[in-house]
Protein backbone atom coordinates (compact mmCIF):
# COMPACT_ATOMS: atom_id res chain seq x y z
CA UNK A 1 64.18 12.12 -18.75
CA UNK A 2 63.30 15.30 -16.59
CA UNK A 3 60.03 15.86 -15.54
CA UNK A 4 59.60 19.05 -17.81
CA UNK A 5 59.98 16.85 -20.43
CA UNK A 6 57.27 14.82 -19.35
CA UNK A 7 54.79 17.40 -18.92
CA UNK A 8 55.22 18.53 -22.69
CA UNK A 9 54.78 15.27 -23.89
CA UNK A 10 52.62 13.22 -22.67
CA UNK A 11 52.89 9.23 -23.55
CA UNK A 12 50.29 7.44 -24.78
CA UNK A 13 49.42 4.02 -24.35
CA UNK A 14 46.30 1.79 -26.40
CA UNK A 15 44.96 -1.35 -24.40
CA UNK A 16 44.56 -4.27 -26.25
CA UNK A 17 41.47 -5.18 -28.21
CA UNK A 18 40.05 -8.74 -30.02
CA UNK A 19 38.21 -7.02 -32.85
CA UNK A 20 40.02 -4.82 -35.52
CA UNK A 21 39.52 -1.34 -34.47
CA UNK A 22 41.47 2.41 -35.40
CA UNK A 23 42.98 4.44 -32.95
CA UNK A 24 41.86 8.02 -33.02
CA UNK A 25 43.41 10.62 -30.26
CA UNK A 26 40.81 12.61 -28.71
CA UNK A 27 43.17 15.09 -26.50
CA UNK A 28 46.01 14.60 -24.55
CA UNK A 29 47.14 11.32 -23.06
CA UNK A 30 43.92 10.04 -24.35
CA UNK A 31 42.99 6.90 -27.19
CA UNK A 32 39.94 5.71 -27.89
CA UNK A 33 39.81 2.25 -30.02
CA UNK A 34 36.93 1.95 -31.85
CA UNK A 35 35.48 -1.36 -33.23
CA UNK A 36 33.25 -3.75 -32.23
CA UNK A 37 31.48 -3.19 -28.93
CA UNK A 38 32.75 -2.93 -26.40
CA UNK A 39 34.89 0.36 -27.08
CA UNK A 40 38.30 0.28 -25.12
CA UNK A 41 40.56 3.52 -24.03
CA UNK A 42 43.30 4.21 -22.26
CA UNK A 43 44.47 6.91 -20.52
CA UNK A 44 48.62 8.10 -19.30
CA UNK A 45 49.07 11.05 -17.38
CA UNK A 46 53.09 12.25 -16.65
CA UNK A 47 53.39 13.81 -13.45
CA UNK A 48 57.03 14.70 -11.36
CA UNK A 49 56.10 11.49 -9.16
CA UNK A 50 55.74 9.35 -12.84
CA UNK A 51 53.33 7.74 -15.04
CA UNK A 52 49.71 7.33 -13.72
CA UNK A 53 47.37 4.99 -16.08
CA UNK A 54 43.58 4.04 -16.50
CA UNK A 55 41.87 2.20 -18.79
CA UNK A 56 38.34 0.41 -19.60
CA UNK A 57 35.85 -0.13 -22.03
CA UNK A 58 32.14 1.52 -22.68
CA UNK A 59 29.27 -0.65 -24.07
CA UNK A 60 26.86 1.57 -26.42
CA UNK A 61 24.04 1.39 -23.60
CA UNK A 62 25.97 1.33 -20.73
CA UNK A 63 28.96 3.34 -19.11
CA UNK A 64 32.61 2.82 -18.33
CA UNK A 65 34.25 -0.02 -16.85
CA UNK A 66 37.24 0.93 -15.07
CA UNK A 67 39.49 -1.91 -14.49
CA UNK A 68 42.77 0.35 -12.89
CA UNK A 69 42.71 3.86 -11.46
CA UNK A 70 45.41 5.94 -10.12
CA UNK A 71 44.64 8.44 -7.21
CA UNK A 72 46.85 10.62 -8.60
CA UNK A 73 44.64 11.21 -12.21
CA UNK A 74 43.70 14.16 -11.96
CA UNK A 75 41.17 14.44 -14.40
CA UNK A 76 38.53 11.80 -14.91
CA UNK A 77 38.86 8.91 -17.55
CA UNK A 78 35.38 9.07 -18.70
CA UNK A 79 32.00 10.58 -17.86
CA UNK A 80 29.91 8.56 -15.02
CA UNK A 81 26.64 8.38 -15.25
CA UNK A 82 24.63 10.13 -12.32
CA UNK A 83 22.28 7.59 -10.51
CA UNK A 84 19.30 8.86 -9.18
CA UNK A 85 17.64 6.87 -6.20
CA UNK A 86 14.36 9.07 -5.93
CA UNK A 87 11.20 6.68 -7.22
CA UNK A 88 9.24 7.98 -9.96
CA UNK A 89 6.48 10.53 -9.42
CA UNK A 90 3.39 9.53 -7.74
CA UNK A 91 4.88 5.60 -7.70
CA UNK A 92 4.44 4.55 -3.60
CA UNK A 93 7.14 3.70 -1.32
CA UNK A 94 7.03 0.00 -1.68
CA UNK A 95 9.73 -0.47 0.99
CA UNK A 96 8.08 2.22 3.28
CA UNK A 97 4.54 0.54 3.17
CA UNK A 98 5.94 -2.70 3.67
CA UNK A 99 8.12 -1.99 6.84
CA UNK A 100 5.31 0.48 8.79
CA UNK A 101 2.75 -1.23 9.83
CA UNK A 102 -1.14 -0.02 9.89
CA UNK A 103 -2.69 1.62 12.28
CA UNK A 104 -4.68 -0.59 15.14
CA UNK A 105 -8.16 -0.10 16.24
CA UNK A 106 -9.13 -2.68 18.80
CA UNK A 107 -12.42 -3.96 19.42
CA UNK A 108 -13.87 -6.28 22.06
CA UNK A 109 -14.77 -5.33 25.25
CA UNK A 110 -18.12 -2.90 26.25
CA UNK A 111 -15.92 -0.33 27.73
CA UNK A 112 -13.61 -0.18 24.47
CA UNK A 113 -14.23 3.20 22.18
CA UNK A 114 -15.05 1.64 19.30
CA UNK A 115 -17.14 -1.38 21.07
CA UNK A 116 -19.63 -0.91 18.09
CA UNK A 117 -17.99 -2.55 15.78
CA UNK A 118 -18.70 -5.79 17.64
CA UNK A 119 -21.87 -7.78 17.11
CA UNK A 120 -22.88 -8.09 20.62
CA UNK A 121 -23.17 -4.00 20.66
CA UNK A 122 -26.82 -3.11 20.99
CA UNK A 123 -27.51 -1.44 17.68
CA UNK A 124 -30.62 -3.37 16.09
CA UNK A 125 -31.18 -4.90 12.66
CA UNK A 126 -34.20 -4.74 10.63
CA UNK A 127 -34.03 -7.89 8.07
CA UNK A 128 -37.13 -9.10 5.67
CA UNK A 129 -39.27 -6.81 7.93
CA UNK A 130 -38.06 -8.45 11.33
CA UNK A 131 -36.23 -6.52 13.92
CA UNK A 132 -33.13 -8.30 15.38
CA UNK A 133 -31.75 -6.98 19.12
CA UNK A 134 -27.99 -7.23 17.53
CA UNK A 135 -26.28 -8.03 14.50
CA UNK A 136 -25.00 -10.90 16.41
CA UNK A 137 -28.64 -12.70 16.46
CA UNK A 138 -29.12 -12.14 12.77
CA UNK A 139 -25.80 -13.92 12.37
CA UNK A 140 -26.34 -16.91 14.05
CA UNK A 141 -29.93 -16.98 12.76
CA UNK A 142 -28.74 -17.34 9.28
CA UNK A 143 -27.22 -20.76 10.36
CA UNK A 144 -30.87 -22.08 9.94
CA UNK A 145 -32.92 -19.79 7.80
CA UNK A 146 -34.70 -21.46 4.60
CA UNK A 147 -34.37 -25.03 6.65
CA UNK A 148 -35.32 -24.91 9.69
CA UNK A 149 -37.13 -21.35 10.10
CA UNK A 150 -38.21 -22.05 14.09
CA UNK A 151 -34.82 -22.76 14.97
CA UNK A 152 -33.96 -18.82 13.14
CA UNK A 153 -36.47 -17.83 15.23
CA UNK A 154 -36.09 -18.78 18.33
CA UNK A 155 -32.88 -17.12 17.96
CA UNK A 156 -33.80 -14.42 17.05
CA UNK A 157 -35.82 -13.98 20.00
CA UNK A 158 -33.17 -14.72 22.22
CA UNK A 159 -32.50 -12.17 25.31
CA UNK A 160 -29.21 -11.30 24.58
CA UNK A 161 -26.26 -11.96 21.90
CA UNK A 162 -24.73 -14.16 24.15
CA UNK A 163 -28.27 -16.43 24.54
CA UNK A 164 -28.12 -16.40 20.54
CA UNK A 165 -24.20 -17.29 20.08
CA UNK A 166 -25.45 -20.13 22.86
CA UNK A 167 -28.24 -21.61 21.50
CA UNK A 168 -26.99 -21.64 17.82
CA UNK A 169 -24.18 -23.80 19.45
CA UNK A 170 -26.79 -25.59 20.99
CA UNK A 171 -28.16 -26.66 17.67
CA UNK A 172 -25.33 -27.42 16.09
CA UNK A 173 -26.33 -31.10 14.38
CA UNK A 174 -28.97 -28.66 12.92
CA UNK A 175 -26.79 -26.07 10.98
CA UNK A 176 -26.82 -25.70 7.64
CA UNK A 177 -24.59 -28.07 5.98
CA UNK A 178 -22.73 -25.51 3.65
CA UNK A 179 -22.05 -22.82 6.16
CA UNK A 180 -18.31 -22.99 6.14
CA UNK A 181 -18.70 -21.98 2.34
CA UNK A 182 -21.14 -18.86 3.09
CA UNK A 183 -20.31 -17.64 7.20
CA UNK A 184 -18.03 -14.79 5.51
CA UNK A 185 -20.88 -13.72 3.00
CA UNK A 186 -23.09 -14.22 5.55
CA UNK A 187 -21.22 -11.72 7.84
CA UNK A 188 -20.99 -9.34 5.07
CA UNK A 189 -24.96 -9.11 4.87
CA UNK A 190 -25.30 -8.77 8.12
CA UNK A 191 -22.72 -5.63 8.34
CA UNK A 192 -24.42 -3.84 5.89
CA UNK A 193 -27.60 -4.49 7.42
CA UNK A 194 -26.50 -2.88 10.66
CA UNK A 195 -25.55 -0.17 8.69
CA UNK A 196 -28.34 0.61 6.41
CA UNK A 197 -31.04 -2.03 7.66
CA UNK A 198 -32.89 1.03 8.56
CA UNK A 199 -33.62 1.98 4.88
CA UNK A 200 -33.82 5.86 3.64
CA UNK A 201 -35.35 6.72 7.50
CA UNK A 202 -34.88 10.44 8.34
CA UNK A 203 -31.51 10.47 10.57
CA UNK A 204 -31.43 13.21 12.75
CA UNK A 205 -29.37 14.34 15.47
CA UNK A 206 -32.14 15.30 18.53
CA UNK A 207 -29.89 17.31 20.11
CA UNK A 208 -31.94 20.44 22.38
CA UNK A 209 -28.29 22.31 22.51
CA UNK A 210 -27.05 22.54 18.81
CA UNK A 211 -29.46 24.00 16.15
CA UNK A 212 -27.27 23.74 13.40
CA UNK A 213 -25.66 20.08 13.77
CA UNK A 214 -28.78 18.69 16.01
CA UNK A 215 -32.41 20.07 15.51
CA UNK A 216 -32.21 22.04 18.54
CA UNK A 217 -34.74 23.02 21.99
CA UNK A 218 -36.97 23.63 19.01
CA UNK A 219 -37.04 21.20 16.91
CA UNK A 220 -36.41 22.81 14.16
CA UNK A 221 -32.44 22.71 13.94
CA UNK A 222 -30.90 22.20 10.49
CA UNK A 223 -29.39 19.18 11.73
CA UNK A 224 -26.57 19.16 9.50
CA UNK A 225 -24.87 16.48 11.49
CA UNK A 226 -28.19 13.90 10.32
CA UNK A 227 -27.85 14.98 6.44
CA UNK A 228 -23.67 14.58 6.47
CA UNK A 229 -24.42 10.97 7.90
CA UNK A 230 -27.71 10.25 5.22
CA UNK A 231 -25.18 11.54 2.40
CA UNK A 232 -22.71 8.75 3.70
CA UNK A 233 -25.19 6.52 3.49
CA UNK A 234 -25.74 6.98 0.08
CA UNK A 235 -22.12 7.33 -1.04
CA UNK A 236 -21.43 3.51 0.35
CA UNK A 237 -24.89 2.08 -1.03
CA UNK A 238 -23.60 3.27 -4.35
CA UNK A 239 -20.06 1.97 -4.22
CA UNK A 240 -21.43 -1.58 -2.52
């Protein structure tokens, strides 16, 4: 048979099916039988270099299934589904957040920037009406408030954080029993009394250069920088 011949009629071929099912042509070279899922087709395309098939099956909630393709189809055997790999709106990058790690800020040492975030930095606490020299002394004084209040303190009037972290280790027997169970709440108090042991006070930036952040050579300054830092104050009181 020539391959005009071909071209003006194309062949058909059905694939085979376990469920009864009618054929219905749907365009050239192309029949679909329908039955019980899954629907089967198959496809037969004449060309001068001969017959090219397809065929596969389409489930009513998913797409096709090729099981044989020729390169030399020219026109597709069914619609494919477009996949779309973009995450929803406003849904994070799981995979992103997972892989890149957080930013570092290291504390430790005195000459470190952000050495205030230690205990042994020299930024007194005010607890129950008693001033501490660091957090780090109200710390280890909580290791023997309520019991043994001399021993609380004596370390609180300790010379130095490092006196206080000694002589709480000193008095170790002497410890209250369940402080495993409450160091971490324990720490928490005494962060936020670092940071607002000093009540509603008046926080103001005594600067004699900068009138408008500081108070100024006057005094009289609108020390903006003070009421940014009292408004901060607030905001975290009212979210602890």
């Amino acid at each position: 048979m020539s391959s005009n011949n071909h071209r003006s009629q194309p062949r058909q071929s059905t694939s085979k099916t376990s469920t009864s099912s009618s054929a219905h042509s749907t365009g050239s070279g192309l029949v679909l039988k329908v039955g019980s899922p899954p629907i089967t087709y198959s496809y037969a395309t004449a060309t001068s270099s001969g017959l090219n098939m397809a065929s596969g099956s389409i489930t009513p909630a998913g797409s096709p299934s090729i099981q044989s393709f020729s390169s030399e189809l020219s026109e597709p055997t069914a619609p494919h589904p477009t996949t779309s790999t973009s995450k929803p709106l406003g849904q994070p990058d799981m995979e992103k957040s997972l892989t890149t790690p957080r930013r570092r800020i290291l504390f430790y040492r005195r000459r470190d920037p952000h050495y205030g975030f230690t205990n042994f930095s020299t930024h007194s606490v005010t607890y129950n009406g008693k001033r501490y020299p660091t957090s780090e002394h109200l710390f280890q004084s909580f290791k023997f408030q309520g019991h043994q209040p001399d021993l609380a303190e004596h370390i609180r009037t300790c010379a130095t954080p490092s006196a206080a972290l000694s002589e709480a280790r000193r008095y170790q027997a002497n410890v209250r029993s369940d402080w495993r169970k409450v160091n971490v709440e324990k720490m928490d108090e005494t962060l936020y009394q670092k940071a607002f042991g000093h009540g509603n006070a008046e926080l103001v930036e005594d600067s004699d250069k900068d009138s408008f952040w500081g108070i100024g050579a006057g005094g009289r300054g609108s020390n903006q920088l003070g009421k940014a830092l009292e408004r901060l104050r607030e905001k975290l009181r009212a979210d602890r």
